[in-house]
N, C-alpha and C. Protein backbone atom coordinates (compact mmCIF):
# COMPACT_ATOMS: atom_id res chain seq x y z
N UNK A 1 -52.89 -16.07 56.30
CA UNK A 1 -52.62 -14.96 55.41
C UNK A 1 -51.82 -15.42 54.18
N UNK A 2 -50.61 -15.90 54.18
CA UNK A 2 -50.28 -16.94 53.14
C UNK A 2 -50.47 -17.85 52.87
N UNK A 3 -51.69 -18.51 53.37
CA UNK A 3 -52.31 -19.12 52.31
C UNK A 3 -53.62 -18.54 51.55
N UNK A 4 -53.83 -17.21 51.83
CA UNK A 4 -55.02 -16.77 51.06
C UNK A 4 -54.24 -15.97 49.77
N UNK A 5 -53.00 -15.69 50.35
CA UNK A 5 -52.29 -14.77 49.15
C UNK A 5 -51.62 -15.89 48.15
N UNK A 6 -51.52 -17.09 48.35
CA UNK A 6 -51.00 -18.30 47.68
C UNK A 6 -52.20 -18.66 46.40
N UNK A 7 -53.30 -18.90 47.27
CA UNK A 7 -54.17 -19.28 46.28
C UNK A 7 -54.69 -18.14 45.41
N UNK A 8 -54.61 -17.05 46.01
CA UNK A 8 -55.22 -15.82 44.86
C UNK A 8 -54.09 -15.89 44.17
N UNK A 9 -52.58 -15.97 44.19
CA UNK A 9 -52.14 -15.58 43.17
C UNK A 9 -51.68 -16.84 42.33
N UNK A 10 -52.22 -17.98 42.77
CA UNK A 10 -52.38 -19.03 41.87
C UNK A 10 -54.03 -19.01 40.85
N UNK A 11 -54.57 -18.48 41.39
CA UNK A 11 -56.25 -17.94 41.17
C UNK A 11 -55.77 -17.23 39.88
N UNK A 12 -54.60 -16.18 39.98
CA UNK A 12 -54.62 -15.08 38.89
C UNK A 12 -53.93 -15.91 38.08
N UNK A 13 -53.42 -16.50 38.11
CA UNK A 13 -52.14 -16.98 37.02
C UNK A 13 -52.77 -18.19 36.37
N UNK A 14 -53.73 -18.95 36.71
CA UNK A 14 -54.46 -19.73 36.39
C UNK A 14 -55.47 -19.01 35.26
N UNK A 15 -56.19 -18.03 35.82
CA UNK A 15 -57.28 -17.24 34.81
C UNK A 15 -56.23 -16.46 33.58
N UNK A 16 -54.90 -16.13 33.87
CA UNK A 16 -54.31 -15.37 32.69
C UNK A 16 -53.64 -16.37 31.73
N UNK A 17 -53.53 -17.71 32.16
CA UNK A 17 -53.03 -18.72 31.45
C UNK A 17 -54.39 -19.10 31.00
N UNK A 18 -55.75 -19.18 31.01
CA UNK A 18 -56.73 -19.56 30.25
C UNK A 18 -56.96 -18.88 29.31
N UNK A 19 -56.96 -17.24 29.71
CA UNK A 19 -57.31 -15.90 28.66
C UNK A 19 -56.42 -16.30 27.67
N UNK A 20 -55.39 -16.95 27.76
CA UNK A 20 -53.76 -16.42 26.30
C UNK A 20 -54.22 -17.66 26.09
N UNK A 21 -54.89 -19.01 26.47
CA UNK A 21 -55.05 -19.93 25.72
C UNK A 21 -56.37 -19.86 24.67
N UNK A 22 -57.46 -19.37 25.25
CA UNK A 22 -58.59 -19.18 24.49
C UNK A 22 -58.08 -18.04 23.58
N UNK A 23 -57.87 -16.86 23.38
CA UNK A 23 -57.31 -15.71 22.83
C UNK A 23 -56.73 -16.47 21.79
N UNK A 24 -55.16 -17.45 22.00
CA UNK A 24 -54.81 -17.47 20.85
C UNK A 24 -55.28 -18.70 19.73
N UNK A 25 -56.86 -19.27 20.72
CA UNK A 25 -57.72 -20.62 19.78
C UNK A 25 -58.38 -19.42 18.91
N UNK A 26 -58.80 -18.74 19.69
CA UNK A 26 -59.63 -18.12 18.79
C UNK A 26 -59.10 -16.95 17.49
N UNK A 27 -58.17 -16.84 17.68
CA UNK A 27 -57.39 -15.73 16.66
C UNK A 27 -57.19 -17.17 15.32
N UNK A 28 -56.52 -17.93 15.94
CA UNK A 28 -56.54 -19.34 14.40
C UNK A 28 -58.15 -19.52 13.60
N UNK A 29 -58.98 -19.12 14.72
CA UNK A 29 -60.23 -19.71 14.04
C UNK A 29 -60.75 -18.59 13.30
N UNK A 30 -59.97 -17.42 12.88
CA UNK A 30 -60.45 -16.42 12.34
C UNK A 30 -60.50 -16.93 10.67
N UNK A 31 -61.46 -16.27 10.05
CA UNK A 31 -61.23 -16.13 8.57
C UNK A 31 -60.20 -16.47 7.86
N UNK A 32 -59.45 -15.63 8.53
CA UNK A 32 -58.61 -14.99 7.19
C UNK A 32 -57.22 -16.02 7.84
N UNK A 33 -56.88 -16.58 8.92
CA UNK A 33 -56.31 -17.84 9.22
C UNK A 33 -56.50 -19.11 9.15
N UNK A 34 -58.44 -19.46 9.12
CA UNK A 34 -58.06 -20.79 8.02
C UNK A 34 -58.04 -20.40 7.19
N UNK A 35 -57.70 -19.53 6.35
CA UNK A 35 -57.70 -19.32 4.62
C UNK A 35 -56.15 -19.31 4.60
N UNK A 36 -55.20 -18.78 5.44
CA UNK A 36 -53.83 -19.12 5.74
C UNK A 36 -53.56 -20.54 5.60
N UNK A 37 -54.31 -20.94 6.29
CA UNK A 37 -53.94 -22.55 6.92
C UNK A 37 -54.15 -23.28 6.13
N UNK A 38 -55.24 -22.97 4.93
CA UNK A 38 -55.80 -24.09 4.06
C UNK A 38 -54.70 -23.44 2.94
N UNK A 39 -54.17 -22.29 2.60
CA UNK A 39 -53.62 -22.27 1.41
C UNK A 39 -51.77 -22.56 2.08
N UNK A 40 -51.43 -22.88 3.27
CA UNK A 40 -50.34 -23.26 3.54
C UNK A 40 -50.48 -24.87 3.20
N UNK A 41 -51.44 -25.45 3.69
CA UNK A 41 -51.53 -26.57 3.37
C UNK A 41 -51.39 -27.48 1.67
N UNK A 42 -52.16 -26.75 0.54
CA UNK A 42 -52.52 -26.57 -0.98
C UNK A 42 -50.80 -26.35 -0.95
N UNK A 43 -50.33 -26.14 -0.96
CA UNK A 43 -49.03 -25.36 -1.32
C UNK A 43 -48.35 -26.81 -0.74
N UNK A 44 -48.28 -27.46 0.48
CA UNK A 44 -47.33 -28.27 0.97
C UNK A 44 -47.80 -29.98 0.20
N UNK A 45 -49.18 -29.62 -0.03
CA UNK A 45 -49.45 -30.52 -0.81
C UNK A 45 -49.10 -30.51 -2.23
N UNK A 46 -49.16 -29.62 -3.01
CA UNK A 46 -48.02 -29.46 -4.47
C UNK A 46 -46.99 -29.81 -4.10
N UNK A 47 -45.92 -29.43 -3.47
CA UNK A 47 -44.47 -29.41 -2.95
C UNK A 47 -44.36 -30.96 -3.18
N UNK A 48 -45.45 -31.79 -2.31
CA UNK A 48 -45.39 -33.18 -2.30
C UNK A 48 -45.45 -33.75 -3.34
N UNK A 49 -46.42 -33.48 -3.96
CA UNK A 49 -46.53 -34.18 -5.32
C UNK A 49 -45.80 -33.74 -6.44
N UNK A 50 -45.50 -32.53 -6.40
CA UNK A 50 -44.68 -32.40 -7.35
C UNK A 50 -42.84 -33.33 -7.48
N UNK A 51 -42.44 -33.27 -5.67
CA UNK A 51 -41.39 -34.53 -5.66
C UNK A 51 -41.77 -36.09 -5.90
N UNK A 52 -43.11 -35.95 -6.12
CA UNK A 52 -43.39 -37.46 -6.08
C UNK A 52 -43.60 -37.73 -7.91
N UNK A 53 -43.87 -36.33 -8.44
CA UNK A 53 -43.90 -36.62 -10.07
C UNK A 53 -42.48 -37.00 -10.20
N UNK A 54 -41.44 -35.64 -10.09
CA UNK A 54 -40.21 -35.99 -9.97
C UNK A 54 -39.65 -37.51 -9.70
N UNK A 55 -39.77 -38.19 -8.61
CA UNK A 55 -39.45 -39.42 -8.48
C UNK A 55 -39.82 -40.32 -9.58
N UNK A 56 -41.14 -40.13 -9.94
CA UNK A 56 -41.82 -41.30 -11.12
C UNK A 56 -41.17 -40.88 -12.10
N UNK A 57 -40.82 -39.74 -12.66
CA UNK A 57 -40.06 -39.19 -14.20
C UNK A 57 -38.82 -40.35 -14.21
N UNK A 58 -38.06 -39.89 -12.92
CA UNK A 58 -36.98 -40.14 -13.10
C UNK A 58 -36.68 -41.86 -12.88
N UNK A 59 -37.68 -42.44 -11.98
CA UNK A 59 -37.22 -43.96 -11.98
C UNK A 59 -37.90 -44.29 -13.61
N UNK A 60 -38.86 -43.56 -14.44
CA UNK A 60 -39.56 -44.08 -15.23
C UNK A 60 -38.09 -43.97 -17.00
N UNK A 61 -37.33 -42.74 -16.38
CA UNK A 61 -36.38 -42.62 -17.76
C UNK A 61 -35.15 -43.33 -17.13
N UNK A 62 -34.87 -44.14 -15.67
CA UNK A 62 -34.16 -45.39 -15.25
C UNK A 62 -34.29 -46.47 -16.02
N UNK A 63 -36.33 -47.11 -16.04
CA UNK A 63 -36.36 -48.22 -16.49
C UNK A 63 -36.22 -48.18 -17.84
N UNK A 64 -36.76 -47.15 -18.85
CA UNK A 64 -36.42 -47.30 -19.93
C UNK A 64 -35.63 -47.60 -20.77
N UNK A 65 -34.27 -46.85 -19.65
CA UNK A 65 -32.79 -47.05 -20.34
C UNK A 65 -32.58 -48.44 -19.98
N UNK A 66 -33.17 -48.70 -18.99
CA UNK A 66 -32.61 -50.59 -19.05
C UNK A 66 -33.54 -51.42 -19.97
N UNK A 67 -34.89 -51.12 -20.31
CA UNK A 67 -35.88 -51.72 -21.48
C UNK A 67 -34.50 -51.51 -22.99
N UNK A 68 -34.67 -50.14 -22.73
CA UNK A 68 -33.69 -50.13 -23.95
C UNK A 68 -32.49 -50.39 -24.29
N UNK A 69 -31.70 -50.92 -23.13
CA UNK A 69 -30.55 -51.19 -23.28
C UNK A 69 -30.51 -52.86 -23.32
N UNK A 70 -31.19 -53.58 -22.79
CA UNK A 70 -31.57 -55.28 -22.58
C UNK A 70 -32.21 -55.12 -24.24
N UNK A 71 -32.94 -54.31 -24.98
CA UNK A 71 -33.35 -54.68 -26.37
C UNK A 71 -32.65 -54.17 -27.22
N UNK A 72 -31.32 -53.43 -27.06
CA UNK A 72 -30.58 -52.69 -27.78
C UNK A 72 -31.11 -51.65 -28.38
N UNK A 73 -32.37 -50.92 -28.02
CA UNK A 73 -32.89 -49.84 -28.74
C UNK A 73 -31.67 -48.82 -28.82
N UNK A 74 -31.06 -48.50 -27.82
CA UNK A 74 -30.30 -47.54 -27.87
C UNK A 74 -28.78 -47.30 -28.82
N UNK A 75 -28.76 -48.10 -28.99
CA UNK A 75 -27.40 -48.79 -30.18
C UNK A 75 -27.67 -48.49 -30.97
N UNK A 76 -29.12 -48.70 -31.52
CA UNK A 76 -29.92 -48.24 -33.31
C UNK A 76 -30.17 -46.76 -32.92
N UNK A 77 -30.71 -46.46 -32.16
CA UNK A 77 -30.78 -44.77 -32.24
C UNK A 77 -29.56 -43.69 -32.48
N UNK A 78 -28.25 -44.35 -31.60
CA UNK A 78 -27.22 -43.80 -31.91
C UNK A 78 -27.20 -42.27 -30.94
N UNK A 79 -28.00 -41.95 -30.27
CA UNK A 79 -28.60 -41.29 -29.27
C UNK A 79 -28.87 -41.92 -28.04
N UNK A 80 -28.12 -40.91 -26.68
CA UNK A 80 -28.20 -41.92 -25.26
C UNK A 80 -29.62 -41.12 -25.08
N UNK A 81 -30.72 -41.77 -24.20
CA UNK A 81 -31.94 -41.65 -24.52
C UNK A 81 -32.08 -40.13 -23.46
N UNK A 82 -31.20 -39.53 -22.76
CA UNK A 82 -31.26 -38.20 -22.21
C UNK A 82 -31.28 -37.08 -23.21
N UNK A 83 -30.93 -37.24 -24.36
CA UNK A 83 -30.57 -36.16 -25.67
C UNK A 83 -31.42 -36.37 -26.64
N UNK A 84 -32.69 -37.45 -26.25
CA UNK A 84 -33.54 -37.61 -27.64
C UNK A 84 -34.50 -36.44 -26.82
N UNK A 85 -35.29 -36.02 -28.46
CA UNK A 85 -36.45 -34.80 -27.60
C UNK A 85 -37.82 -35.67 -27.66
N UNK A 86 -38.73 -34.96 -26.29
CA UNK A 86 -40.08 -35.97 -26.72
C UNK A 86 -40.83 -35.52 -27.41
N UNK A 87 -41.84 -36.15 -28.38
CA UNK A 87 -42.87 -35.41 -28.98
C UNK A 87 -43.72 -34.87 -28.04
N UNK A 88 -43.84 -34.33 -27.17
CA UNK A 88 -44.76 -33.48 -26.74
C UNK A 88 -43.82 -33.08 -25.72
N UNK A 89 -43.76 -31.67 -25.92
CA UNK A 89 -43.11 -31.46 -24.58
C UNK A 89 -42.93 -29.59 -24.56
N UNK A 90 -42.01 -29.07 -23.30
CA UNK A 90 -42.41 -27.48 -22.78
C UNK A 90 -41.78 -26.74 -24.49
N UNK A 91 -40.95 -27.40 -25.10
CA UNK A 91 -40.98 -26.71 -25.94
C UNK A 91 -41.74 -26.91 -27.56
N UNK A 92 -42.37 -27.88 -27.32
CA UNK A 92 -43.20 -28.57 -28.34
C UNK A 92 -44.31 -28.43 -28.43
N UNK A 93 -45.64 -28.19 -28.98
CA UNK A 93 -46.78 -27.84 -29.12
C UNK A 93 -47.15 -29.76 -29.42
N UNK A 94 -48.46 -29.91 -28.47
CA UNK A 94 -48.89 -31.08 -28.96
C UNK A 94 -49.43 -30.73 -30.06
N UNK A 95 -49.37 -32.30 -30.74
CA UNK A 95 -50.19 -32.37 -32.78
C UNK A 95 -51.42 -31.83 -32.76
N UNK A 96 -51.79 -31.41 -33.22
CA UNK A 96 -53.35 -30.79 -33.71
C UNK A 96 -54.03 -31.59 -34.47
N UNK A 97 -55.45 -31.82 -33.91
CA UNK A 97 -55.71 -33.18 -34.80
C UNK A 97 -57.12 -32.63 -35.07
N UNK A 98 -57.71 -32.97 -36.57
CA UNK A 98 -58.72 -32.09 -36.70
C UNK A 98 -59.74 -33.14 -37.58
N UNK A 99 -60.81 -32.69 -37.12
CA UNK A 99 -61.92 -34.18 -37.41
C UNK A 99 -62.79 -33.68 -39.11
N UNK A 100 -62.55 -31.83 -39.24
CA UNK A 100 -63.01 -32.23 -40.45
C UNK A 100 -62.34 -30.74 -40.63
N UNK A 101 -61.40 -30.93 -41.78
CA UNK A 101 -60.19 -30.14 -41.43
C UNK A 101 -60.94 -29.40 -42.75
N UNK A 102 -61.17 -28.08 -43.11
CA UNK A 102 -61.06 -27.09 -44.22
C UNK A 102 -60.40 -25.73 -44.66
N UNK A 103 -60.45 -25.21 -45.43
CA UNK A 103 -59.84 -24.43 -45.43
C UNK A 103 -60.16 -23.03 -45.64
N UNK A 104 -61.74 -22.94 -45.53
CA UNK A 104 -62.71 -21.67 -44.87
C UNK A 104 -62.86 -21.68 -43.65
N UNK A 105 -62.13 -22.05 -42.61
CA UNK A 105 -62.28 -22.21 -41.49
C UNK A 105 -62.13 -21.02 -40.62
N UNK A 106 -62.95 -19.73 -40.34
CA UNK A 106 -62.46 -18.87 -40.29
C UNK A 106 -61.57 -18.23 -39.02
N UNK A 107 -61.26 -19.45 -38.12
CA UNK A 107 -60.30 -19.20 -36.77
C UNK A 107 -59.19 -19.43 -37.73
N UNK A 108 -58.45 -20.06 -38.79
CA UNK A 108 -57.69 -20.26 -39.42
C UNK A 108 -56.99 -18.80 -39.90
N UNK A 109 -56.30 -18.43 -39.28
CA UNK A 109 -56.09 -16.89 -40.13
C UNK A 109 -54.35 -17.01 -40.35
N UNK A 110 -53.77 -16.12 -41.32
CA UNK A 110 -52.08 -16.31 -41.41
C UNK A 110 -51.38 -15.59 -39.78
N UNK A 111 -52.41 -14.37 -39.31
CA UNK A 111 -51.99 -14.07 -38.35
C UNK A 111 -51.89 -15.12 -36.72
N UNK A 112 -52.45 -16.40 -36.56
CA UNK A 112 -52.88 -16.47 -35.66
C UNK A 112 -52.20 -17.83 -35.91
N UNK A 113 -51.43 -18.17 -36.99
CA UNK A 113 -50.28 -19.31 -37.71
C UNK A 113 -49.10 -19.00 -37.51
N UNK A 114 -48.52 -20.40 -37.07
CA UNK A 114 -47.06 -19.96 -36.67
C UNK A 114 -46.38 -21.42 -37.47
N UNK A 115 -44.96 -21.58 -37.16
CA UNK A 115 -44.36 -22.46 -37.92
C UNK A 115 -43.81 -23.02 -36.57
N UNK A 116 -43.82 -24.77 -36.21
CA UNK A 116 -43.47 -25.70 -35.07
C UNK A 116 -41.92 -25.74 -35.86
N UNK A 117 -40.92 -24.99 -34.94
CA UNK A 117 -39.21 -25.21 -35.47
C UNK A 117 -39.17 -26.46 -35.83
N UNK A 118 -39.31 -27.69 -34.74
CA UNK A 118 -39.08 -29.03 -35.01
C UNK A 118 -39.59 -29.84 -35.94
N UNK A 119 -40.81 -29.42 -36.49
CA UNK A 119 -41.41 -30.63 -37.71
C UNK A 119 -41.44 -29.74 -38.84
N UNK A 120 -41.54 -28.17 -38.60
CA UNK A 120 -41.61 -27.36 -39.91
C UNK A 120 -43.14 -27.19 -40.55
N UNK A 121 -43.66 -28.12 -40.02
CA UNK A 121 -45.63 -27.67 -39.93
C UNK A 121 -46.15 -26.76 -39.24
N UNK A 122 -46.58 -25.97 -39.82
CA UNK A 122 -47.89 -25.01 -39.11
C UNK A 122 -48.68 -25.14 -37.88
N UNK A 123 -48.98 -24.60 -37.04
CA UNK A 123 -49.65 -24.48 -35.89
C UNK A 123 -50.55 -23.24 -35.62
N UNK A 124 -51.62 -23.41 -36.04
CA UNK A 124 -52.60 -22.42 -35.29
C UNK A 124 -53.02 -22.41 -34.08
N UNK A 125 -52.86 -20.90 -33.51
CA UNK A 125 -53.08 -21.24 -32.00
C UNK A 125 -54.12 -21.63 -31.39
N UNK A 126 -55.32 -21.01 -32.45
CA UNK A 126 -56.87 -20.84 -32.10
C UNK A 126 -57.44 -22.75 -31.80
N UNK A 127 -56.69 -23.57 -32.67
CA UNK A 127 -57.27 -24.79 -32.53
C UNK A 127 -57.02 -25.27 -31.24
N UNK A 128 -56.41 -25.02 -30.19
CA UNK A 128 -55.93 -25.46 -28.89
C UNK A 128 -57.77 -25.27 -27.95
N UNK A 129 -58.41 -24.24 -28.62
CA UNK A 129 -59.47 -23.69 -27.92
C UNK A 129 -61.02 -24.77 -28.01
């Protein structure tokens, strides 16, 4: 008698530990959880690379200051190279470079012209397009 009530209720606990294992394979394999899984992933992969740009910026404005300090660039600038601004950058519009530049150009408009603070030249936005 206890051993028939042993194995049935090893019988049950066995089949309810399979149900919660298949149940919760199959709830991951839904839609809308690999679309979880793949955009948790996209996300941990930016995270990465974005510390790994970080790292290259920063060993890259390391070596410079020692390029520039072994050639004395930095002595003639008179500027430590953290306070110079770059030409291209979040607050800088890259140069606009134009292969046959006129001045009927009709994306060219005064409205759609702005003035770059730093060089004091003009910038139309439309040429970015």
């Amino acid at each position: 008698m206890f051993r028939r009530t042993f194995w049935f209720t090893a019988g049950v606990g066995a089949g309810v530990w399979a149900t919660t294992k298949v149940n919760r394979k199959l709830k991951q394999l839904t839609p809308e959880s690999l679309a979880a899984q793949a955009a948790d992933k996209a996300i941990d992969a930016g995270h990465r690379l974005k510390g790994i740009a970080v790292d290259i910026r920063a060993q890259m404005a390391q070596r410079e200051a020692e390029l520039g300090e072994a050639l004395g660039l930095n002595a003639r600038s008179g500027l430590p190279p953290a306070t110079r601004r770059p030409a291209v950058g979040p607050g800088r519009p890259a140069p606009v470079t134009r292969l046959h530049a006129t001045d009927d150009d009709p994306r060219r408009t005064t409205e759609n012209t702005t003035e770059d603070p730093g060089t004091g030249t003009s910038y139309n936005r439309n040429e970015d397009h």
